[in-house]
Protein backbone atom coordinates (compact mmCIF):
# COMPACT_ATOMS: atom_id res chain seq x y z
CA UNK A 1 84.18 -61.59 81.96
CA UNK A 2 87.17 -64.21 82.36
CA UNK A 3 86.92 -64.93 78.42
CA UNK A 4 87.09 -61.06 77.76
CA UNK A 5 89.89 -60.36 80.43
CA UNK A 6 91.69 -63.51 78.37
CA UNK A 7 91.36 -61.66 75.25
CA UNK A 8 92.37 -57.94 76.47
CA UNK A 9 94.82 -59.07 78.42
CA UNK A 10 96.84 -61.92 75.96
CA UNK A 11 95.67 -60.50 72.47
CA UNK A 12 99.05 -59.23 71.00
CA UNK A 13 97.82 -56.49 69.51
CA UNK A 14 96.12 -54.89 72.51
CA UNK A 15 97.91 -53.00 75.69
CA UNK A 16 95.33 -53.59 78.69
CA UNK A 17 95.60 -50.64 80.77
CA UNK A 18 93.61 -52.02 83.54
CA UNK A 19 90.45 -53.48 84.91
CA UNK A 20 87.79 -51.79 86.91
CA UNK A 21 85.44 -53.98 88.68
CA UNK A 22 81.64 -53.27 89.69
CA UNK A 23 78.64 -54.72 91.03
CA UNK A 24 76.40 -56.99 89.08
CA UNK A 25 76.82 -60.77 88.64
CA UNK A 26 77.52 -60.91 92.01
CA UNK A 27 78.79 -58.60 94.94
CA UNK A 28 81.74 -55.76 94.27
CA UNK A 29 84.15 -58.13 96.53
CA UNK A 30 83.67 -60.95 94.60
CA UNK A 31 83.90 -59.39 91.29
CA UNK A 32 86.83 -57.27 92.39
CA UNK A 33 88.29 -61.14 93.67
CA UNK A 34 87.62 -63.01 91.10
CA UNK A 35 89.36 -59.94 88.49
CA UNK A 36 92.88 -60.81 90.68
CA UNK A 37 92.14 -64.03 90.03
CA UNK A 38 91.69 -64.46 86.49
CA UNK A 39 94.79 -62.04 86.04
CA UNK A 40 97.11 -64.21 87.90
CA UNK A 41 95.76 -66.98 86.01
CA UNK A 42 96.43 -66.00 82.69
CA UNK A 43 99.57 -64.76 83.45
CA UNK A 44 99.12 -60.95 83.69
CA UNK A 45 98.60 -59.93 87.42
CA UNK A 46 101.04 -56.95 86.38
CA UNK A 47 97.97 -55.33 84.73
CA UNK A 48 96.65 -52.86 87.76
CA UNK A 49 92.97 -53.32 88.79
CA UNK A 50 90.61 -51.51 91.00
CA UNK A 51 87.61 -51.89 92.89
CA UNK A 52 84.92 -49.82 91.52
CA UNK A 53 81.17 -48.62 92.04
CA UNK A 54 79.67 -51.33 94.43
CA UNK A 55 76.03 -50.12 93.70
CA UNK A 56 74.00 -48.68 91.11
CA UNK A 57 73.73 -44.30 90.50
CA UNK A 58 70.45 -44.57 92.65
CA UNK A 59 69.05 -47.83 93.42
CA UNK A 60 70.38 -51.20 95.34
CA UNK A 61 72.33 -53.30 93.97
CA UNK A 62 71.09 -56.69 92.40
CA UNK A 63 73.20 -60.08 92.01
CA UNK A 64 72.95 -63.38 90.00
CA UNK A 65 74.03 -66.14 91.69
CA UNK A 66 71.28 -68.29 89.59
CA UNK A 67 73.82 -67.87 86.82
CA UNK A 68 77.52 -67.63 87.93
CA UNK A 69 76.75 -69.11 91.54
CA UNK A 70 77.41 -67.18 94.86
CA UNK A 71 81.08 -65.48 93.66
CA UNK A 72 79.90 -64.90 90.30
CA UNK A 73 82.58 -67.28 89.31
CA UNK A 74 81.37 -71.13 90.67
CA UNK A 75 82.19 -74.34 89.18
CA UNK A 76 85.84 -74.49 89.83
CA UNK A 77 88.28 -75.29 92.48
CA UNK A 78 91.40 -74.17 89.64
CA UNK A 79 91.05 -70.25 90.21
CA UNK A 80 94.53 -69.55 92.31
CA UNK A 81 94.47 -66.38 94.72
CA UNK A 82 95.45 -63.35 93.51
CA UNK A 83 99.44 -62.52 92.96
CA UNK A 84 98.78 -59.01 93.30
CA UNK A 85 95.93 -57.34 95.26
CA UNK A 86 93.84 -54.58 93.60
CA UNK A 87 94.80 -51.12 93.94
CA UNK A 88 94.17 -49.30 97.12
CA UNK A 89 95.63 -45.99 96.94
CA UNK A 90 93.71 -44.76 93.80
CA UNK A 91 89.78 -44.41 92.90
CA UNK A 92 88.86 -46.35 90.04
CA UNK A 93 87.53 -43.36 87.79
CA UNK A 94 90.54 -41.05 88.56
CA UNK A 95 92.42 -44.32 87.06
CA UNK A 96 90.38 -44.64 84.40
CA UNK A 97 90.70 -41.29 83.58
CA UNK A 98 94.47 -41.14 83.99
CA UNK A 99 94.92 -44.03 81.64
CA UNK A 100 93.02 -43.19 79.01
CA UNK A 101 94.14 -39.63 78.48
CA UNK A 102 97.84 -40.93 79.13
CA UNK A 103 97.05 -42.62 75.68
CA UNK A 104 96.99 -40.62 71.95
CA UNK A 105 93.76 -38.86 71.19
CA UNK A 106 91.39 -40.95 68.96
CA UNK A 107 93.55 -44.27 70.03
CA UNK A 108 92.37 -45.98 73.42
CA UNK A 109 89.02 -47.77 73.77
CA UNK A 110 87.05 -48.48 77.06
CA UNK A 111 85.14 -52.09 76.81
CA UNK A 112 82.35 -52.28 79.42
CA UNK A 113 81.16 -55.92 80.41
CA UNK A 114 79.00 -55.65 83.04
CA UNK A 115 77.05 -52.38 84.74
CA UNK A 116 77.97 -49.30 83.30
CA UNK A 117 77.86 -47.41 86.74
CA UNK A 118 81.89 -47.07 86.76
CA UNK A 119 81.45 -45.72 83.04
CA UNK A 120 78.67 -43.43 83.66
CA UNK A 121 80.66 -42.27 86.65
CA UNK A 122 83.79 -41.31 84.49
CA UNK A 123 82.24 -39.35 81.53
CA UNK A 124 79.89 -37.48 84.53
CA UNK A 125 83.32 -36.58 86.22
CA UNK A 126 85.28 -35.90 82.78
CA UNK A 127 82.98 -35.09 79.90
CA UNK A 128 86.60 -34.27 77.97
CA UNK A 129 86.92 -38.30 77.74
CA UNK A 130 84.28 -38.56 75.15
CA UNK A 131 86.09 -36.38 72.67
CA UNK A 132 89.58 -37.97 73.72
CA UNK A 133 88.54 -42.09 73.09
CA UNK A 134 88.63 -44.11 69.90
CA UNK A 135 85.24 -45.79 71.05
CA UNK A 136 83.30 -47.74 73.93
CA UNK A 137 82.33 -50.96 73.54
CA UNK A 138 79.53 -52.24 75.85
CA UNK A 139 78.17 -55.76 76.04
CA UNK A 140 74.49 -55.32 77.32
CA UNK A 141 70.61 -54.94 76.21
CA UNK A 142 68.28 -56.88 74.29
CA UNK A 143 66.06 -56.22 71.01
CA UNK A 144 63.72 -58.95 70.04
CA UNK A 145 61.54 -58.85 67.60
CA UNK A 146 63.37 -60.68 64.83
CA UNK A 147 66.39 -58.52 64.79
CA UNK A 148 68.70 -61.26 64.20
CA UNK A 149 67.61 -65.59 63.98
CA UNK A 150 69.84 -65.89 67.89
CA UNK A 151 67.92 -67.70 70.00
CA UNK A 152 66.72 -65.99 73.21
CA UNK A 153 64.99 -68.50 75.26
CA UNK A 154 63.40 -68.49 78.02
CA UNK A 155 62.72 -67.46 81.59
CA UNK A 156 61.52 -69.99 84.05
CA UNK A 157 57.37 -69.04 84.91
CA UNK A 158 57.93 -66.34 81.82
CA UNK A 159 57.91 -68.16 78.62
CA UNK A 160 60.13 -66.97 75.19
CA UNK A 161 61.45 -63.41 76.04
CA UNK A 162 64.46 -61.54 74.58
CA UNK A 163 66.02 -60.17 77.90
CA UNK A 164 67.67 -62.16 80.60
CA UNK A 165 67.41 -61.29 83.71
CA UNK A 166 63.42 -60.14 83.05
CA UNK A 167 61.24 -60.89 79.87
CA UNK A 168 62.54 -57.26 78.55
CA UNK A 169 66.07 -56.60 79.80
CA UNK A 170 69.14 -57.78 80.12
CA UNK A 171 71.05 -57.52 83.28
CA UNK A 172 73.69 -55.43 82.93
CA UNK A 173 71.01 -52.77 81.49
CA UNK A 174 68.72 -53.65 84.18
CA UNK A 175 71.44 -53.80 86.85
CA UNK A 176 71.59 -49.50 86.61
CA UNK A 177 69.65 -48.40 83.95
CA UNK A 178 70.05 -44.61 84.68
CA UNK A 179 73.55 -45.28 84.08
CA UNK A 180 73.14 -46.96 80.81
CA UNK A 181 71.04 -44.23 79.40
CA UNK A 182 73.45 -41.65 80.77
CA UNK A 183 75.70 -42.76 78.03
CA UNK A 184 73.07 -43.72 75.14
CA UNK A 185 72.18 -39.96 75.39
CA UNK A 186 75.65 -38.52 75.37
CA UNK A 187 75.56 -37.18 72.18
CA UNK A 188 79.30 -37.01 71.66
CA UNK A 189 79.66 -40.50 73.12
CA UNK A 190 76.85 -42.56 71.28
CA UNK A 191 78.07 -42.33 68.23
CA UNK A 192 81.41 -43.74 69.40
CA UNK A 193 79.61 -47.12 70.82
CA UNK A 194 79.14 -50.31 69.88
CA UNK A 195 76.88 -52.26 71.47
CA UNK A 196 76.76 -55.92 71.25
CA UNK A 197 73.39 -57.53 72.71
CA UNK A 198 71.83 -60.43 73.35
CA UNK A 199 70.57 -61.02 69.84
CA UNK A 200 74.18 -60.92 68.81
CA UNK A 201 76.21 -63.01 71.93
CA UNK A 202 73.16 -65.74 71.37
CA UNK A 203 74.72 -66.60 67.96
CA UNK A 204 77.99 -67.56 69.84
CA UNK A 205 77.50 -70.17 71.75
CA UNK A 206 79.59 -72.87 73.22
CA UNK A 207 78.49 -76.15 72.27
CA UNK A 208 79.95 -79.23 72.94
CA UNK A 209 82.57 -79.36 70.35
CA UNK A 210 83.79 -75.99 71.27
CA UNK A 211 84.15 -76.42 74.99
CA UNK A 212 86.48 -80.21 73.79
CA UNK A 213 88.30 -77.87 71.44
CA UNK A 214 89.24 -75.42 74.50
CA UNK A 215 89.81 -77.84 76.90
CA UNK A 216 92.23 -80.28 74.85
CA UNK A 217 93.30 -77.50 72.11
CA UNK A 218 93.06 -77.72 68.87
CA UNK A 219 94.07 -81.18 66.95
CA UNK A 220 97.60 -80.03 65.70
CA UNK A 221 98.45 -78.30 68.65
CA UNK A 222 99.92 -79.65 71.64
CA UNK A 223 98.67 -78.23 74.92
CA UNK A 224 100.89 -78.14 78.09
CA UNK A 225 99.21 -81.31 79.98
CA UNK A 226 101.01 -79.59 83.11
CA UNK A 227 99.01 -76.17 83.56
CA UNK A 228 95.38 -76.27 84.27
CA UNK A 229 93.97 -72.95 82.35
CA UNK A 230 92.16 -74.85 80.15
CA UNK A 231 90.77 -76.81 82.67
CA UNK A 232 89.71 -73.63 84.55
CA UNK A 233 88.07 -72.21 81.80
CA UNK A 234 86.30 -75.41 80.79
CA UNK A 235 85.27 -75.68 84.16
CA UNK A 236 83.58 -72.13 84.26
CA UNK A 237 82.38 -72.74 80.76
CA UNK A 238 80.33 -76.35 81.90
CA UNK A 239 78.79 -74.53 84.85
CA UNK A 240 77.71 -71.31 82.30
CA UNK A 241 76.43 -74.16 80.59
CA UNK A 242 74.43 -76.14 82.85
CA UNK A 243 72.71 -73.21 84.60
CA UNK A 244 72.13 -71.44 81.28
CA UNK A 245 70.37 -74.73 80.27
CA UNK A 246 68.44 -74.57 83.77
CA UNK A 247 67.26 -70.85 83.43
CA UNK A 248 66.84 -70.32 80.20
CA UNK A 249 66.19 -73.50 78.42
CA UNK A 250 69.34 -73.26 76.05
CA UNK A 251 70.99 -76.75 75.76
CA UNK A 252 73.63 -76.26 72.48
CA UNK A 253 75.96 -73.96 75.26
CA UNK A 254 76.63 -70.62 76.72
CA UNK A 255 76.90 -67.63 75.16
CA UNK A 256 80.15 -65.95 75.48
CA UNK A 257 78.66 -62.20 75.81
CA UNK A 258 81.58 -60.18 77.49
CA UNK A 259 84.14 -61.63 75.04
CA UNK A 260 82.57 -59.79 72.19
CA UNK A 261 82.49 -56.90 73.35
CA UNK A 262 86.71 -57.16 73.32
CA UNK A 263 86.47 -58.68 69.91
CA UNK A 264 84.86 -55.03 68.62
CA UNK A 265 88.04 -53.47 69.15
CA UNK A 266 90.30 -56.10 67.75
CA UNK A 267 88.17 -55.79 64.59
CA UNK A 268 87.87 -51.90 64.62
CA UNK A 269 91.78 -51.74 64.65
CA UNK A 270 92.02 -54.15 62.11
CA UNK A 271 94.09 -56.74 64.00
CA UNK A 272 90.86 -59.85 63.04
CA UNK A 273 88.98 -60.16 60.38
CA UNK A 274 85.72 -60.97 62.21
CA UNK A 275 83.20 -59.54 59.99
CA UNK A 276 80.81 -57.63 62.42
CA UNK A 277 77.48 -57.32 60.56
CA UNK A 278 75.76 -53.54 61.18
CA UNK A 279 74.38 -53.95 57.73
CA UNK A 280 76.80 -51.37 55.96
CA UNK A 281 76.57 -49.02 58.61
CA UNK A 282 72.88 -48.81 60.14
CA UNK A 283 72.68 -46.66 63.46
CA UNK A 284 70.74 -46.42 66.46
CA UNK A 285 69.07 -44.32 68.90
CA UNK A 286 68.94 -46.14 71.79
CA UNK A 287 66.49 -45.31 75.25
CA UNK A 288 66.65 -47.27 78.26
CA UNK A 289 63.23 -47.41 80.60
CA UNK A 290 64.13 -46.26 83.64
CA UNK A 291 60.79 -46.47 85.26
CA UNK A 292 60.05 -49.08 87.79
CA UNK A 293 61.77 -51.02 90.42
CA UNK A 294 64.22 -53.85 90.67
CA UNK A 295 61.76 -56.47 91.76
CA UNK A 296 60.85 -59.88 91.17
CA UNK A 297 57.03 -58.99 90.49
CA UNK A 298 56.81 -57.82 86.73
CA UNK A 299 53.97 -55.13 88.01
CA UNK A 300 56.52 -53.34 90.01
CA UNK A 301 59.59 -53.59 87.77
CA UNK A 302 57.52 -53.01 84.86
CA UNK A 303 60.10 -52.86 81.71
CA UNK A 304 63.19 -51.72 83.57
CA UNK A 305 66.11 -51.73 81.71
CA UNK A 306 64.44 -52.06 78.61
CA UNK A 307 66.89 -50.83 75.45
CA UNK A 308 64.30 -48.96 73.12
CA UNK A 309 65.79 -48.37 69.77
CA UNK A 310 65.19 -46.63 66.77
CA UNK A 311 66.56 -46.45 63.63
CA UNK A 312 68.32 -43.24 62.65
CA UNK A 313 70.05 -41.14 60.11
CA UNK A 314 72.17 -39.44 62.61
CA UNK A 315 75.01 -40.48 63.81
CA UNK A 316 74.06 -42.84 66.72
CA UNK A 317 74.90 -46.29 68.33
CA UNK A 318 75.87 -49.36 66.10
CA UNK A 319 74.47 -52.29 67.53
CA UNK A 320 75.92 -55.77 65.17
CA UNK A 321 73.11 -58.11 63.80
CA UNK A 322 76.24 -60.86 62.87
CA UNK A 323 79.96 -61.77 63.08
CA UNK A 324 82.47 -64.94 61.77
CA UNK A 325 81.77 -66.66 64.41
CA UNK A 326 84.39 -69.54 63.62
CA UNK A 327 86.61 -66.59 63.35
CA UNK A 328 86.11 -65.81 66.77
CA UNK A 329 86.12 -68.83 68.26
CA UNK A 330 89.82 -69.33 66.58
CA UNK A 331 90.65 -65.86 68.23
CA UNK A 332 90.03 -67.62 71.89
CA UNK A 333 91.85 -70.07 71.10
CA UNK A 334 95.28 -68.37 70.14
CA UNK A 335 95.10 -66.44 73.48
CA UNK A 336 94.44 -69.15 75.39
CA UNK A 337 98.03 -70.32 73.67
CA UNK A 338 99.60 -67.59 74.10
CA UNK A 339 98.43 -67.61 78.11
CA UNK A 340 100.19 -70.65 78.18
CA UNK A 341 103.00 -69.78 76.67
CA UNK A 342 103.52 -66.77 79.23
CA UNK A 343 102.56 -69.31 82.32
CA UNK A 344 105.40 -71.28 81.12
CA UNK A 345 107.93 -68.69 81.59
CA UNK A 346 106.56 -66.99 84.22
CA UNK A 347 107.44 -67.66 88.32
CA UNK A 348 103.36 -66.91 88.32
CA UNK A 349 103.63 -70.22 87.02
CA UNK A 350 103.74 -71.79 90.56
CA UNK A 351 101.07 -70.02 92.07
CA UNK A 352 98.40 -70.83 89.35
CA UNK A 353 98.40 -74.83 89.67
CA UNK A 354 97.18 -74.17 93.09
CA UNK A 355 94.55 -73.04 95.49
CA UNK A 356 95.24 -73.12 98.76
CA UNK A 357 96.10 -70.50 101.50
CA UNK A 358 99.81 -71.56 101.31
């Protein structure tokens, strides 16, 4: 999620309206934290952002602090405190809502990262949205079965699977699947989403070289020594990493999955040439298995969360088997630039290089 608030936020050809946060890596106070956070660090805590759905349409909610540790953003000691707290005197789906329609018709995009609860919520409260957006953009589910060469690893006691948080679904899915299929069954807001999976985000992954190149910027360029983003996100990318590695038994690096899902836009609206692959326009209808229960034993949970899909000659979900990936990588790069050229002129400037109470 940092890499994808990076991109929305420092990308100059994209106006962030604002950021809603919601359970899922790890509780709706952390996530709604750590969204501050990352805002002040790159610069942008201007950009309004609101606490959202803390639990799923109608289960509990589940965490992974296997993954991103206890705050759902461990390994670093860099992330300052928020400049500016989240918004208290508006609900996050009236925002939404506001923002979006505020916007031309057939212009603004909504990019969902992590449980689609807050989106479900907002086209349940304002069907009118899915007539009034550009597109939705969600980074979540799994496929399998040879639908791209990513590599999808393993689950520790589970052997080779194709989800990631159980051998048939990824989390963000799994997190509130009523939710997801809420939207996969709009029929006026399917066709408007892109969804980019695991068997897409496992093709991106931050090896070695990369995480050097992000840290220490590219060879020609000449990174301000002083500020300490690209320490921050080295350190959140090592930690990604090494439990990544742990879990799931992939050593060549992380995936960057949320980041993608911001990278659909940029190449919808023709600002990057990143080359998303949906094989000259194939389409999807896409179920999610809503029986079962969130559970550790695989004979209660069943295949929960599960994204079913069939091909179709209807208009339906796109779901990208490929992208440039150098092309991509290059796009993380110039925002991470251009983040430090704003924290240079910035008096946010001051409150990024530390994180103490002071």
């Amino acid at each position: 999620d940092a890499f994808a608030i990076l991109i929305a936020a420092c990308h100059p050809r994209l106006k962030l309206l604002g950021v809603s946060t919601v359970h899922g890596n790890a509780s709706l106070a952390h996530t709604t934290a750590n969204a501050g956070s990352i805002l002040t660090a790159i610069g942008a805590p201007h950009i309004p952002y609101y606490a959202g759905a803390a639990e799923p349409l109608y289960r509990s909610a589940v965490h992974a602090p296997d993954i991103h540790g206890v705050t759902g953003l461990d390994g670093t000691d860099l992330l300052p405190k928020a400049f500016i707290p989240p918004v208290e005197d508006g609900d996050a789906i009236v925002a939404m809502r506001e923002a979006l329609m505020a916007e031309p018709a057939g212009q603004p995009w909504l990019v969902a990262t992590g449980a689609l609860t807050n989106i479900s919520l907002l086209f349940t409260a304002f069907p009118e949205l899915a007539e009034h957006i550009k597109g939705l953009s969600i980074m979540g589910g799994a496929i399998g079965g040879g639908f791209t060469n990513a590599q999808l690893g393993h689950i520790r006691g589970e052997g080779q699977v194709f989800g990631n948080t159980t051998p048939r679904a990824e989390f963000n899915i799994y997190c509130d699947p009523e939710a997801a299929q809420s939207i996969f069954s709009n029929p006026i807001l399917a066709p408007k989403t892109t969804l980019v999976t695991l068997d897409l985000s496992h093709q991106v992954l931050a090896n070695t070289a990369i995480q050097d190149s992000l840290l220490h910027g590219p060879p020609n360029g000449t990174p301000k020594d002083d500020l300490v983003i690209r320490q921050l996100f080295h350190d959140l990318l090592v930690f990604f990493a090494n439990t990544y590695k742990d879990v799931f038994g992939i050593s060549e690096g992380p995936p960057l999955h949320d980041s993608l899902a911001v990278a659909v836009v940029l190449a919808d609206i023709g600002a990057e040439n990143l080359a998303f692959d949906d094989r000259g326009g194939e389409r999807w209808g896409v179920t999610v298995v809503t029986g079962g229960l969130h559970s550790e034993l695989d004979e209660v949970r069943s295949q929960l969360g599960r994204t079913v899909t069939l091909q179709t000659n209807s208009p339906g979900v796109r779901i990208p088997r490929g992208l440039d990936i150098a092309a991509f990588w290059e796009v993380v790069e110039q925002c991470l630039q251009r983040a430090e050229g704003t924290l240079m002129k910035r008096p946010v400037r001051s409150l990024y290089r530390s994180n103490d109470s002071s």
